[in-house]
PDB file of N, CA and C in Angstrom:
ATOM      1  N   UNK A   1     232.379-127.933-102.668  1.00  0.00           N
ATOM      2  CA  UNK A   1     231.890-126.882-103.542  1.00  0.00           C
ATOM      3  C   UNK A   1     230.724-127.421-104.368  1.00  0.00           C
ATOM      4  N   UNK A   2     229.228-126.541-104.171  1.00  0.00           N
ATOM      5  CA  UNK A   2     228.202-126.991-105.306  1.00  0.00           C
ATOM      6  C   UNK A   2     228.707-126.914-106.428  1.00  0.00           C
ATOM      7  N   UNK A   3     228.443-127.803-107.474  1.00  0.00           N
ATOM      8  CA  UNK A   3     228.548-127.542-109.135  1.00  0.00           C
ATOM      9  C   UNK A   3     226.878-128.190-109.201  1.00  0.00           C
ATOM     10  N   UNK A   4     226.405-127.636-110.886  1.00  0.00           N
ATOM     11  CA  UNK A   4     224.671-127.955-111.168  1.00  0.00           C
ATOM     12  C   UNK A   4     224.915-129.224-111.554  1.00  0.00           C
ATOM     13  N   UNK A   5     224.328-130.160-111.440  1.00  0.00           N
ATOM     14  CA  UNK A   5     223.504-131.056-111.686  1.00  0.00           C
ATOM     15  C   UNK A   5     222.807-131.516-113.297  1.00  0.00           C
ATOM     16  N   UNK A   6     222.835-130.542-113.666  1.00  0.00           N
ATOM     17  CA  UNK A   6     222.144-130.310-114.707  1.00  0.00           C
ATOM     18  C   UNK A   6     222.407-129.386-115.849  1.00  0.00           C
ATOM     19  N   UNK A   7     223.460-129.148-117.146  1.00  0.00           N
ATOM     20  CA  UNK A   7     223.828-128.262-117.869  1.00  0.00           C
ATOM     21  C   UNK A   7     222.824-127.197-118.508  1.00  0.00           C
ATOM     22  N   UNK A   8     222.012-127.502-118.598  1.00  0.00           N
ATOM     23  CA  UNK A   8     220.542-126.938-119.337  1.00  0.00           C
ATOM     24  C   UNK A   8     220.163-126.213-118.262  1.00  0.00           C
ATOM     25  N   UNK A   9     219.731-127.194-117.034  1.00  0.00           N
ATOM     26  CA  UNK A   9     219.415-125.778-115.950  1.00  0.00           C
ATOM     27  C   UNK A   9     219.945-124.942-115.707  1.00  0.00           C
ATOM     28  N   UNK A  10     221.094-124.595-115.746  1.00  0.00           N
ATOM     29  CA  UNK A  10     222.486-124.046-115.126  1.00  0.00           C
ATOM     30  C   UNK A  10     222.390-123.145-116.175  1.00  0.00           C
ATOM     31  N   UNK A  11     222.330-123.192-117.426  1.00  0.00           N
ATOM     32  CA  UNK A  11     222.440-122.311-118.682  1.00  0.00           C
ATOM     33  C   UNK A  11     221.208-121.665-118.743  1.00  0.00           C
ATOM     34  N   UNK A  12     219.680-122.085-118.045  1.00  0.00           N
ATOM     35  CA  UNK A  12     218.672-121.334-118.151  1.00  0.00           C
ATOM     36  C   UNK A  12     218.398-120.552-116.893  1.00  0.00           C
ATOM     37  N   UNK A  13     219.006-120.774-115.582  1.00  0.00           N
ATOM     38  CA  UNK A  13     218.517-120.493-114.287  1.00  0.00           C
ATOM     39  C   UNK A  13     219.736-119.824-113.607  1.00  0.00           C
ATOM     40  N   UNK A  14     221.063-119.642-114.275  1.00  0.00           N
ATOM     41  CA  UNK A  14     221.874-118.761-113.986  1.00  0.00           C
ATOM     42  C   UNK A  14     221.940-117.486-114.007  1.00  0.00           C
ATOM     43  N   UNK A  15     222.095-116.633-113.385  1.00  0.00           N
ATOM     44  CA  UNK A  15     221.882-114.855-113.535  1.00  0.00           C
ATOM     45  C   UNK A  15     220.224-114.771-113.709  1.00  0.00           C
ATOM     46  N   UNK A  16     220.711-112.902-113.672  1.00  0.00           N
ATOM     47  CA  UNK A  16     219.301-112.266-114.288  1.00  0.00           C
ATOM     48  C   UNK A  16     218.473-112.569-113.138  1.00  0.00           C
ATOM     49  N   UNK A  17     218.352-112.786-111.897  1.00  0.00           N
ATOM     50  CA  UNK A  17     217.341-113.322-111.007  1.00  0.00           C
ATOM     51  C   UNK A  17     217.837-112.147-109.541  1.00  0.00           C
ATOM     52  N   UNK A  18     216.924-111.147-109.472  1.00  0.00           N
ATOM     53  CA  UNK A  18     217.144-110.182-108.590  1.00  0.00           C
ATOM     54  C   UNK A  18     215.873-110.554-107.502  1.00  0.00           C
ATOM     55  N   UNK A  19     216.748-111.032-106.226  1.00  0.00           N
ATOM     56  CA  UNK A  19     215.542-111.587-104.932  1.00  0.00           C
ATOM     57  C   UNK A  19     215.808-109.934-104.231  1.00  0.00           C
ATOM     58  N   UNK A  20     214.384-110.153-103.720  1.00  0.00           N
ATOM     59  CA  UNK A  20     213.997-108.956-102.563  1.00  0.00           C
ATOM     60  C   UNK A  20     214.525-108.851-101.024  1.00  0.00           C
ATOM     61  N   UNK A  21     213.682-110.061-100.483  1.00  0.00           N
ATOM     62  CA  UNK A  21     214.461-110.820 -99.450  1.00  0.00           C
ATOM     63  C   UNK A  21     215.067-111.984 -99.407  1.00  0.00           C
ATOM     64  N   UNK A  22     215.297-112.751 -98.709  1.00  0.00           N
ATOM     65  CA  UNK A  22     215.679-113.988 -98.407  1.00  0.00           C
ATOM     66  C   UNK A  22     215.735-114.101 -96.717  1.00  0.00           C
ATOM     67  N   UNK A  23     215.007-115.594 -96.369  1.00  0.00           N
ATOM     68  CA  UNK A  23     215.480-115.617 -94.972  1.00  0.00           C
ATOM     69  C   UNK A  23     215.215-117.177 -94.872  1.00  0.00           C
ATOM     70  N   UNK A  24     216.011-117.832 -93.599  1.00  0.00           N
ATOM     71  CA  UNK A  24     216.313-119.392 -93.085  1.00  0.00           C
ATOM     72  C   UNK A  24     215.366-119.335 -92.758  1.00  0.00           C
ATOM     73  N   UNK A  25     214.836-120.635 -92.837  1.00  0.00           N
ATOM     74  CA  UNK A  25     213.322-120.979 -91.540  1.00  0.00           C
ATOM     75  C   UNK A  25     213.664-121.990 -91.278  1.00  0.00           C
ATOM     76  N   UNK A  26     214.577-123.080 -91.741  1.00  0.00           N
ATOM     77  CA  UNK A  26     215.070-123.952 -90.982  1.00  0.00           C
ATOM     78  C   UNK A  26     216.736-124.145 -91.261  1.00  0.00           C
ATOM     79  N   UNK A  27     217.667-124.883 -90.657  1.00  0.00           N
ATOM     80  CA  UNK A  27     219.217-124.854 -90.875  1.00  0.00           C
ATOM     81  C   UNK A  27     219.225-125.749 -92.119  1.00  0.00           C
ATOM     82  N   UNK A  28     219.199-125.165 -93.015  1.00  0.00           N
ATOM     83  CA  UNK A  28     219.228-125.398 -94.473  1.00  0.00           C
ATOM     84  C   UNK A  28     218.233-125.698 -95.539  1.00  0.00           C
ATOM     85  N   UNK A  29     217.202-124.774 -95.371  1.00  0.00           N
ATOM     86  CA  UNK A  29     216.528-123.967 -95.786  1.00  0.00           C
ATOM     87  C   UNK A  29     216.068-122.709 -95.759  1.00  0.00           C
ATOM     88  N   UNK A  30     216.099-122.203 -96.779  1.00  0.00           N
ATOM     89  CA  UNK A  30     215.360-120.659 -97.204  1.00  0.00           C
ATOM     90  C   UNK A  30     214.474-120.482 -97.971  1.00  0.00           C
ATOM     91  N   UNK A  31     213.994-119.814 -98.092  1.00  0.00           N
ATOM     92  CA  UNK A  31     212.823-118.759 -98.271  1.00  0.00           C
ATOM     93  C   UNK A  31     212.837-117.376 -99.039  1.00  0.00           C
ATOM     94  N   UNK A  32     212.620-117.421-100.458  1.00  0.00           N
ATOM     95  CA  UNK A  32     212.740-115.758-101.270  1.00  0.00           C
ATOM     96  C   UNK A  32     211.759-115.388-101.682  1.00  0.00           C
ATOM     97  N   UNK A  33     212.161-114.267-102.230  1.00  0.00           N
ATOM     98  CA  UNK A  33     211.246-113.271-102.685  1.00  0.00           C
ATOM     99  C   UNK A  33     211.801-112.199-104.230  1.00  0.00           C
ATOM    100  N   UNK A  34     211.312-112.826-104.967  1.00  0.00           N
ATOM    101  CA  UNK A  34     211.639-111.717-106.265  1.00  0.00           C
ATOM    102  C   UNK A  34     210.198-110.992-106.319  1.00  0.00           C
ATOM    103  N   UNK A  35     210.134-110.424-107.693  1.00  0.00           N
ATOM    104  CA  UNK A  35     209.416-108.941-107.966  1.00  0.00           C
ATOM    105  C   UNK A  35     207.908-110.385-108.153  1.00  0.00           C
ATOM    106  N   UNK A  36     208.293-111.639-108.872  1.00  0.00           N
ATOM    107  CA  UNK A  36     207.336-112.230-109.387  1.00  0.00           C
ATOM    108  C   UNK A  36     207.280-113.600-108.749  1.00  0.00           C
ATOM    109  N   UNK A  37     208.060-114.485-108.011  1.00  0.00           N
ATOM    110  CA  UNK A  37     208.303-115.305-107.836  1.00  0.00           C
ATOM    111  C   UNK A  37     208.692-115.627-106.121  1.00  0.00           C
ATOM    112  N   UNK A  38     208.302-116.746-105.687  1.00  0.00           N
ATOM    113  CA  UNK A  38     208.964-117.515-104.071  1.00  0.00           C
ATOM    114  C   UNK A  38     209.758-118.448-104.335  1.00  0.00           C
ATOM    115  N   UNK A  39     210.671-118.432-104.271  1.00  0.00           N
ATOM    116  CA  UNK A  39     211.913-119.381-104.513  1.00  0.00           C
ATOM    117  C   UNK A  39     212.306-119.804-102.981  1.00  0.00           C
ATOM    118  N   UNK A  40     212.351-121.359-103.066  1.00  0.00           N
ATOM    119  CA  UNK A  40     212.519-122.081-101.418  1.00  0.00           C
ATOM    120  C   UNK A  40     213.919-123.142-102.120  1.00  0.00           C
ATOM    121  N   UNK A  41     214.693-123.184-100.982  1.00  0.00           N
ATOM    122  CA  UNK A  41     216.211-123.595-101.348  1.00  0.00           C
ATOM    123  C   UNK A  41     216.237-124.779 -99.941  1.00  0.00           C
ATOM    124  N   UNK A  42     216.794-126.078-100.333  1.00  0.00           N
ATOM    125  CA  UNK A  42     216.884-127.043 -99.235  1.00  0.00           C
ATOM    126  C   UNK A  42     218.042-127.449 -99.396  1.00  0.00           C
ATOM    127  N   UNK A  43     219.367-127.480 -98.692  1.00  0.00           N
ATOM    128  CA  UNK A  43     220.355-128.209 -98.483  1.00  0.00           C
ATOM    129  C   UNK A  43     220.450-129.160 -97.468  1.00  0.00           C
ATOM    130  N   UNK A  44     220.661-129.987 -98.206  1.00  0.00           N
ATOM    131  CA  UNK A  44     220.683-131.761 -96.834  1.00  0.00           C
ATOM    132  C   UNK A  44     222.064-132.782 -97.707  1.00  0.00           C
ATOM    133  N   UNK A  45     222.943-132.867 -96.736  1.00  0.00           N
ATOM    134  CA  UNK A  45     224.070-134.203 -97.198  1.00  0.00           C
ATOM    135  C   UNK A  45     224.989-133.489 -98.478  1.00  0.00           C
ATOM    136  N   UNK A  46     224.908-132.656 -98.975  1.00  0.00           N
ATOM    137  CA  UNK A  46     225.480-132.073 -99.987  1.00  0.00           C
ATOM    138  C   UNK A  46     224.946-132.311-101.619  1.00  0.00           C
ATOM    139  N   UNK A  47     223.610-131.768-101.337  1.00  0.00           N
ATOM    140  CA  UNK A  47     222.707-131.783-102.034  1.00  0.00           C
ATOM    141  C   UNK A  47     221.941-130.617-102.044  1.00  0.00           C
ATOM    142  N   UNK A  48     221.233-129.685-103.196  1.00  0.00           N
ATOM    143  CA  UNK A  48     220.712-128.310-102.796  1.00  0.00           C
ATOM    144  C   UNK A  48     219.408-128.946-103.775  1.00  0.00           C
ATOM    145  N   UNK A  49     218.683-128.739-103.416  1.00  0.00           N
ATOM    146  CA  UNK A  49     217.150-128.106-104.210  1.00  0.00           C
ATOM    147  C   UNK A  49     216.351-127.065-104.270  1.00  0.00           C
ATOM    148  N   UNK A  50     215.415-127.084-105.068  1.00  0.00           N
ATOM    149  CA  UNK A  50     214.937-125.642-105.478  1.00  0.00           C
ATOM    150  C   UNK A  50     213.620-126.248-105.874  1.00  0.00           C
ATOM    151  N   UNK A  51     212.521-125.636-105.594  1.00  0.00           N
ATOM    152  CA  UNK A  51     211.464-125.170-105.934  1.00  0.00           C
ATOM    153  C   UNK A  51     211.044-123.518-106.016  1.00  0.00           C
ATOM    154  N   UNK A  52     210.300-123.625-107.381  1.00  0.00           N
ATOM    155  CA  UNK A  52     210.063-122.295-107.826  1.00  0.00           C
ATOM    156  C   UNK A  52     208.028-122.136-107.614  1.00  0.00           C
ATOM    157  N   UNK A  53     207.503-121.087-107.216  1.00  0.00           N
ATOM    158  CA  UNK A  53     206.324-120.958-107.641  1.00  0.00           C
ATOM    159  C   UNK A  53     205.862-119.013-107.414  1.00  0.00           C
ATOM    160  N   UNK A  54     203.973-119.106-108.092  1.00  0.00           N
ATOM    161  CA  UNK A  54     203.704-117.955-107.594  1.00  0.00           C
ATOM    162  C   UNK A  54     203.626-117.929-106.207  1.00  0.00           C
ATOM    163  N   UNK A  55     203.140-118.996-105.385  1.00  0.00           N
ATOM    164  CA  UNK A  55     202.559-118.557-104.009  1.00  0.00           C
ATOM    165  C   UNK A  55     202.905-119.758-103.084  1.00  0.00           C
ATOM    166  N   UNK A  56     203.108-119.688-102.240  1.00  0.00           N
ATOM    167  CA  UNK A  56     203.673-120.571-101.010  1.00  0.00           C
ATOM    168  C   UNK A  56     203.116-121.744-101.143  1.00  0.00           C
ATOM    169  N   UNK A  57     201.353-121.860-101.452  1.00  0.00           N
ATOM    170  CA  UNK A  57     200.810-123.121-101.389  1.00  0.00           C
ATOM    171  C   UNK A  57     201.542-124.028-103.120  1.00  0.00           C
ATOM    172  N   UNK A  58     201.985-123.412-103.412  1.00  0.00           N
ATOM    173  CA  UNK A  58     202.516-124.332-105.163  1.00  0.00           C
ATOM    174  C   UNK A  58     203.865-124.878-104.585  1.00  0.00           C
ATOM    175  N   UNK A  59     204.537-124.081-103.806  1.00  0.00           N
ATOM    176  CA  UNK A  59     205.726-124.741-103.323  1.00  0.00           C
ATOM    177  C   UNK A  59     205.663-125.601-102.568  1.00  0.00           C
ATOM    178  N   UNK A  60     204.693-125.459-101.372  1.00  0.00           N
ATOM    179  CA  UNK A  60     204.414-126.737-100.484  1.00  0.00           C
ATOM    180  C   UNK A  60     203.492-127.927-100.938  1.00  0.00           C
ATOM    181  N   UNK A  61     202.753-127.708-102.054  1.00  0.00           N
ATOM    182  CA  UNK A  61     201.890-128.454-102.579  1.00  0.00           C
ATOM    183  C   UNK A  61     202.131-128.720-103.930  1.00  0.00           C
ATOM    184  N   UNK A  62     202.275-127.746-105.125  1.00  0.00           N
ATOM    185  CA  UNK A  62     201.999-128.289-106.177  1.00  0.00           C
ATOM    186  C   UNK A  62     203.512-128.446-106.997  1.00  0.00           C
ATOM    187  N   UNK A  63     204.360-127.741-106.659  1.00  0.00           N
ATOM    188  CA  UNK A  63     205.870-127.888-107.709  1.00  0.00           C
ATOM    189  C   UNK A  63     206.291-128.875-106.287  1.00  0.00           C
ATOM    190  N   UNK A  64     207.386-129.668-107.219  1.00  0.00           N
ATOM    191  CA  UNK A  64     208.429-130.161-106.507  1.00  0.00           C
ATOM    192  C   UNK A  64     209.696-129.321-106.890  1.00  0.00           C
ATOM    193  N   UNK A  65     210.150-130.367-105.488  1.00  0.00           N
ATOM    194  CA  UNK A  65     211.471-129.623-105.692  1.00  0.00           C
ATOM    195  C   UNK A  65     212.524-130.114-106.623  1.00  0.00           C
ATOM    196  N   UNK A  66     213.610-129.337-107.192  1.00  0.00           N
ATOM    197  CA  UNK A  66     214.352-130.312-108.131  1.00  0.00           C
ATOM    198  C   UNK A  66     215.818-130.040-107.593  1.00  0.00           C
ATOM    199  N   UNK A  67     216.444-131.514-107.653  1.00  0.00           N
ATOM    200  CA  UNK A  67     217.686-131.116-107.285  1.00  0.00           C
ATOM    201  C   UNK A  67     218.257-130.527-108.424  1.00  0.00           C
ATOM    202  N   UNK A  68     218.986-129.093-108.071  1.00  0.00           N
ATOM    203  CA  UNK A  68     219.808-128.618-109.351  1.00  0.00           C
ATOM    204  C   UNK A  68     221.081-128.844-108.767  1.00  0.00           C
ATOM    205  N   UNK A  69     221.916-128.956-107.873  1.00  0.00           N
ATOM    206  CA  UNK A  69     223.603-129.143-107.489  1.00  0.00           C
ATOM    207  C   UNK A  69     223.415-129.972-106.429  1.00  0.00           C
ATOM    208  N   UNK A  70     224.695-130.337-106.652  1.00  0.00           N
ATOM    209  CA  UNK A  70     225.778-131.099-105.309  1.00  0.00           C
ATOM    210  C   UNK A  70     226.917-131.025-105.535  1.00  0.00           C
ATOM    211  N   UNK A  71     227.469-131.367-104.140  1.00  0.00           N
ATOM    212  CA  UNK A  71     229.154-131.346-103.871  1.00  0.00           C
ATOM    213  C   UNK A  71     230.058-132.598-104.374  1.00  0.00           C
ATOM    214  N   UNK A  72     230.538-132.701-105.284  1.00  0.00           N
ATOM    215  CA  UNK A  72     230.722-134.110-105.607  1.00  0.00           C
ATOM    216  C   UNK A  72     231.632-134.549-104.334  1.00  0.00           C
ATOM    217  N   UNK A  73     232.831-133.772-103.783  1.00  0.00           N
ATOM    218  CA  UNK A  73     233.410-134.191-103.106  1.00  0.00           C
ATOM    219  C   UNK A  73     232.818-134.852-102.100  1.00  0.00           C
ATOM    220  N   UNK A  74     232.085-134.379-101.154  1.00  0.00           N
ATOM    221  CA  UNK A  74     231.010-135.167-100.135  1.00  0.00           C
ATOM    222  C   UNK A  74     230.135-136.287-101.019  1.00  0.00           C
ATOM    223  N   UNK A  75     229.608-136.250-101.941  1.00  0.00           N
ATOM    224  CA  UNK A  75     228.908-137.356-101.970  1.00  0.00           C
ATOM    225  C   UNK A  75     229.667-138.533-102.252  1.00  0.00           C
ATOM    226  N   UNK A  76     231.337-138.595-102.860  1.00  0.00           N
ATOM    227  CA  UNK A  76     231.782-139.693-102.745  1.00  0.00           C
ATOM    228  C   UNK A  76     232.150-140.054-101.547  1.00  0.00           C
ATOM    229  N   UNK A  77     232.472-139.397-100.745  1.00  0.00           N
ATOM    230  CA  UNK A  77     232.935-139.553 -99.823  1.00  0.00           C
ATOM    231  C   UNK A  77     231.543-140.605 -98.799  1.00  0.00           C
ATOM    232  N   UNK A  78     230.518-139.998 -98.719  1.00  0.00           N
ATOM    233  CA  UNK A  78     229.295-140.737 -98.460  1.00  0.00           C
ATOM    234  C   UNK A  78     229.443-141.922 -98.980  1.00  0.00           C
ATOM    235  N   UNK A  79     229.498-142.126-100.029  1.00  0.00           N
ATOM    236  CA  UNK A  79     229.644-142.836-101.555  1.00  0.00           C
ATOM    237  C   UNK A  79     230.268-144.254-100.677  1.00  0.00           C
ATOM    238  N   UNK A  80     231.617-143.693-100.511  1.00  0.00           N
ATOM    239  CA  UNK A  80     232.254-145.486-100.195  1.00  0.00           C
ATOM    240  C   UNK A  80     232.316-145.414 -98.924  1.00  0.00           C
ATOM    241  N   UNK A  81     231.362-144.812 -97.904  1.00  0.00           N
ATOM    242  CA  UNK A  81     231.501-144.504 -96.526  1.00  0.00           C
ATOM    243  C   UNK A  81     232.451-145.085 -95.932  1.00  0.00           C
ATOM    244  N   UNK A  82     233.265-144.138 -95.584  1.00  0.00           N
ATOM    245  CA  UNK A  82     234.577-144.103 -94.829  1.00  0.00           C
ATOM    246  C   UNK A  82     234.096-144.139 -93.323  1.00  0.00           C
ATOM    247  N   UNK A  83     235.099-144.689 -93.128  1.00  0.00           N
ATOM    248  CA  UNK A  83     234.994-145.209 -91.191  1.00  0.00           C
ATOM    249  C   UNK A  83     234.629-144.054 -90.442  1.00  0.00           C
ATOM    250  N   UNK A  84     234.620-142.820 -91.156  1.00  0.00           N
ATOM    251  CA  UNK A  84     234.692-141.807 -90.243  1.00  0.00           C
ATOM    252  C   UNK A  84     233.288-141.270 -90.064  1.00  0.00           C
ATOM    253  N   UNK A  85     232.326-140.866 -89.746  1.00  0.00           N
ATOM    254  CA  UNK A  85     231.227-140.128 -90.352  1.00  0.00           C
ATOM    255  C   UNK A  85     231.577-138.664 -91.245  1.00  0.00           C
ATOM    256  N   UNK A  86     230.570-138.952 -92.355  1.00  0.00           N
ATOM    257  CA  UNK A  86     230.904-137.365 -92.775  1.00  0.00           C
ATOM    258  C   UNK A  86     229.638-136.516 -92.495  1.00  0.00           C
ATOM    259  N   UNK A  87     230.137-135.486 -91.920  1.00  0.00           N
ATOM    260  CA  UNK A  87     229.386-134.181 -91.383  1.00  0.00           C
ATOM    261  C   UNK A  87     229.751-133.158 -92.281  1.00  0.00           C
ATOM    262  N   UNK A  88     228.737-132.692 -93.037  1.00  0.00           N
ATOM    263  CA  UNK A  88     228.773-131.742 -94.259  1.00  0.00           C
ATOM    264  C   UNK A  88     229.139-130.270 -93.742  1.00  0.00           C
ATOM    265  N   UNK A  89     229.861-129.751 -94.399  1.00  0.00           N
ATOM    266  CA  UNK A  89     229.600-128.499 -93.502  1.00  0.00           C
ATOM    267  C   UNK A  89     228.740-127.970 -94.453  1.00  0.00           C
ATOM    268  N   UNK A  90     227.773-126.951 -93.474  1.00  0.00           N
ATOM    269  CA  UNK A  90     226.539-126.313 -94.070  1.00  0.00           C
ATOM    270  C   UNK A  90     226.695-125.121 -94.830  1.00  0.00           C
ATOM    271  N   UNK A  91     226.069-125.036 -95.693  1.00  0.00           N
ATOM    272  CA  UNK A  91     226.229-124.367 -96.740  1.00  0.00           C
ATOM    273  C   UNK A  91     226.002-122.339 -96.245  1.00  0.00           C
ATOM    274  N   UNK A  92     226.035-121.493 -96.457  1.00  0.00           N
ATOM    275  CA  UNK A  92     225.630-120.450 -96.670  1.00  0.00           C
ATOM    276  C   UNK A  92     225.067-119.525 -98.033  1.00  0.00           C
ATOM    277  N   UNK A  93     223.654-119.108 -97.605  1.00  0.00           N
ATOM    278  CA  UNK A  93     222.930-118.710 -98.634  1.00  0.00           C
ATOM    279  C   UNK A  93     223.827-117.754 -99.828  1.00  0.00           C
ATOM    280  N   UNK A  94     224.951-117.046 -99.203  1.00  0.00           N
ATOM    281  CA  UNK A  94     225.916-116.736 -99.996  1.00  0.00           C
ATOM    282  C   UNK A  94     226.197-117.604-100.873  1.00  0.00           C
ATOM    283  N   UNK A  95     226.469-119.069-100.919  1.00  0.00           N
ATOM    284  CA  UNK A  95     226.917-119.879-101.597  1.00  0.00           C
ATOM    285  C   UNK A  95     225.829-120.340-103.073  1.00  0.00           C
ATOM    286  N   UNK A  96     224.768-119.867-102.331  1.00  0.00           N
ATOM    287  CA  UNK A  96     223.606-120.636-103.331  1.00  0.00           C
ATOM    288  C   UNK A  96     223.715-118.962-104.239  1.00  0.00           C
ATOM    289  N   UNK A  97     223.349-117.736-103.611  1.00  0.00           N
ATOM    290  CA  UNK A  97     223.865-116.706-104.786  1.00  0.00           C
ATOM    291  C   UNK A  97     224.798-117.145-105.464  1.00  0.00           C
ATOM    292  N   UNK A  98     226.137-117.215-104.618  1.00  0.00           N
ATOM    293  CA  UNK A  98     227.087-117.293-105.742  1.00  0.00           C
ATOM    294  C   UNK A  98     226.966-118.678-107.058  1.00  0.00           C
ATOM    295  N   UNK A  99     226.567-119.894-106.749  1.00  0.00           N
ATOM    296  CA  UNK A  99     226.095-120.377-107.576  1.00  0.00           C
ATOM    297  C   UNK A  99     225.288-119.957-108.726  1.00  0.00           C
ATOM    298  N   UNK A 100     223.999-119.748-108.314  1.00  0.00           N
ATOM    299  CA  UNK A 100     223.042-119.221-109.401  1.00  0.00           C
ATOM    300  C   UNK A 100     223.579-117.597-109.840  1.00  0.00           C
ATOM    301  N   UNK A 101     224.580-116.884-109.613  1.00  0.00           N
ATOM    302  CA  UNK A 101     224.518-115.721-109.974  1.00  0.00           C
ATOM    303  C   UNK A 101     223.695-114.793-109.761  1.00  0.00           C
ATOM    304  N   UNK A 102     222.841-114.436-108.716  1.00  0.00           N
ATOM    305  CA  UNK A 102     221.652-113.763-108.161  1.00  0.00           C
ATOM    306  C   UNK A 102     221.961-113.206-107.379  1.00  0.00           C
ATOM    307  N   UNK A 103     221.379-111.834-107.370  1.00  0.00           N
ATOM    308  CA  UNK A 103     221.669-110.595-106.159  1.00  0.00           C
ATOM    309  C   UNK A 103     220.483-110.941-105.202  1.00  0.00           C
ATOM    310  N   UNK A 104     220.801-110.116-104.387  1.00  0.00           N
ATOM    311  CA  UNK A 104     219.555-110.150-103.210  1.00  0.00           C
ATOM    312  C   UNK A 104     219.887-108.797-102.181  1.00  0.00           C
ATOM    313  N   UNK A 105     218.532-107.711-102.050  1.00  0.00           N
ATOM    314  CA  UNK A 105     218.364-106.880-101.498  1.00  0.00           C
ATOM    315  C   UNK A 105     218.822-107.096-100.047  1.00  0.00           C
ATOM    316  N   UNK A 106     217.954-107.932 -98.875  1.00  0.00           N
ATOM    317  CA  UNK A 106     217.709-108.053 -97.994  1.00  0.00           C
ATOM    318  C   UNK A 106     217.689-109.831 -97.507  1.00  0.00           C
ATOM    319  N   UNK A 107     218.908-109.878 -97.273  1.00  0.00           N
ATOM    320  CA  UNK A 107     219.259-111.290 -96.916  1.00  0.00           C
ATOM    321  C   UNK A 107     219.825-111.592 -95.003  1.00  0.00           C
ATOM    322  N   UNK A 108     218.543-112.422 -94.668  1.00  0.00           N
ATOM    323  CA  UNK A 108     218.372-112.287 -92.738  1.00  0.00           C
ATOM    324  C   UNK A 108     219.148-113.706 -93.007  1.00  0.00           C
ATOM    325  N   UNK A 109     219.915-113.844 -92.506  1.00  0.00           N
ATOM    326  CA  UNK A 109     221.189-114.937 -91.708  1.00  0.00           C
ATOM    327  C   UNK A 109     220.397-115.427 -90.501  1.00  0.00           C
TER     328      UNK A 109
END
């Protein structure tokens, strides 16, 4: 299960955030759309990030991304790597709403 990373972010970047669309462009990443904003979401190892901007080139170029959550359970588990491999299971963009508290019109799976 994600929890934030960060108490302050979590208290400023929770709710209130109505996306238009949303869609994958790669297996754990997405791609949004609010009234004002492109919001791009990366999950890798049980880790999520976020970059926010006006326009595609600020996300690929000028903001970074910030990690706001992870799974603690997986990362210890990484942590004292166990004999086994761990294979994360992948997240669903459902999960990152339900985190941040954010609706979304039009969400492509």
């Amino acid at each position: 299960m994600l929890r934030f990373v960060d108490d302050e972010f979590s208290r400023e970047a929770r709710g209130g955030l109505h996306l238009l669309t949303a869609f994958e462009v790669n297996e754990g990443e997405w791609i949004c759309h609010s009234d004002n904003y492109i919001v791009a979401f990366r999950y890798k190892n049980g880790r999520l990030a976020m970059a926010m901007g006006d326009t595609y080139n600020e996300i690929e170029h000028g903001n970074e991304a910030k990690l706001i959550a992870q799974d603690p359970e997986l990362i210890a588990k990484s942590f004292f790597k166990s004999k086994k491999k761990v294979d994360p299971e992948p997240i669903k963009f459902k999960d990152i709403l339900d985190l941040m508290q954010w609706t979304c019109d039009d969400y492509i799976p």
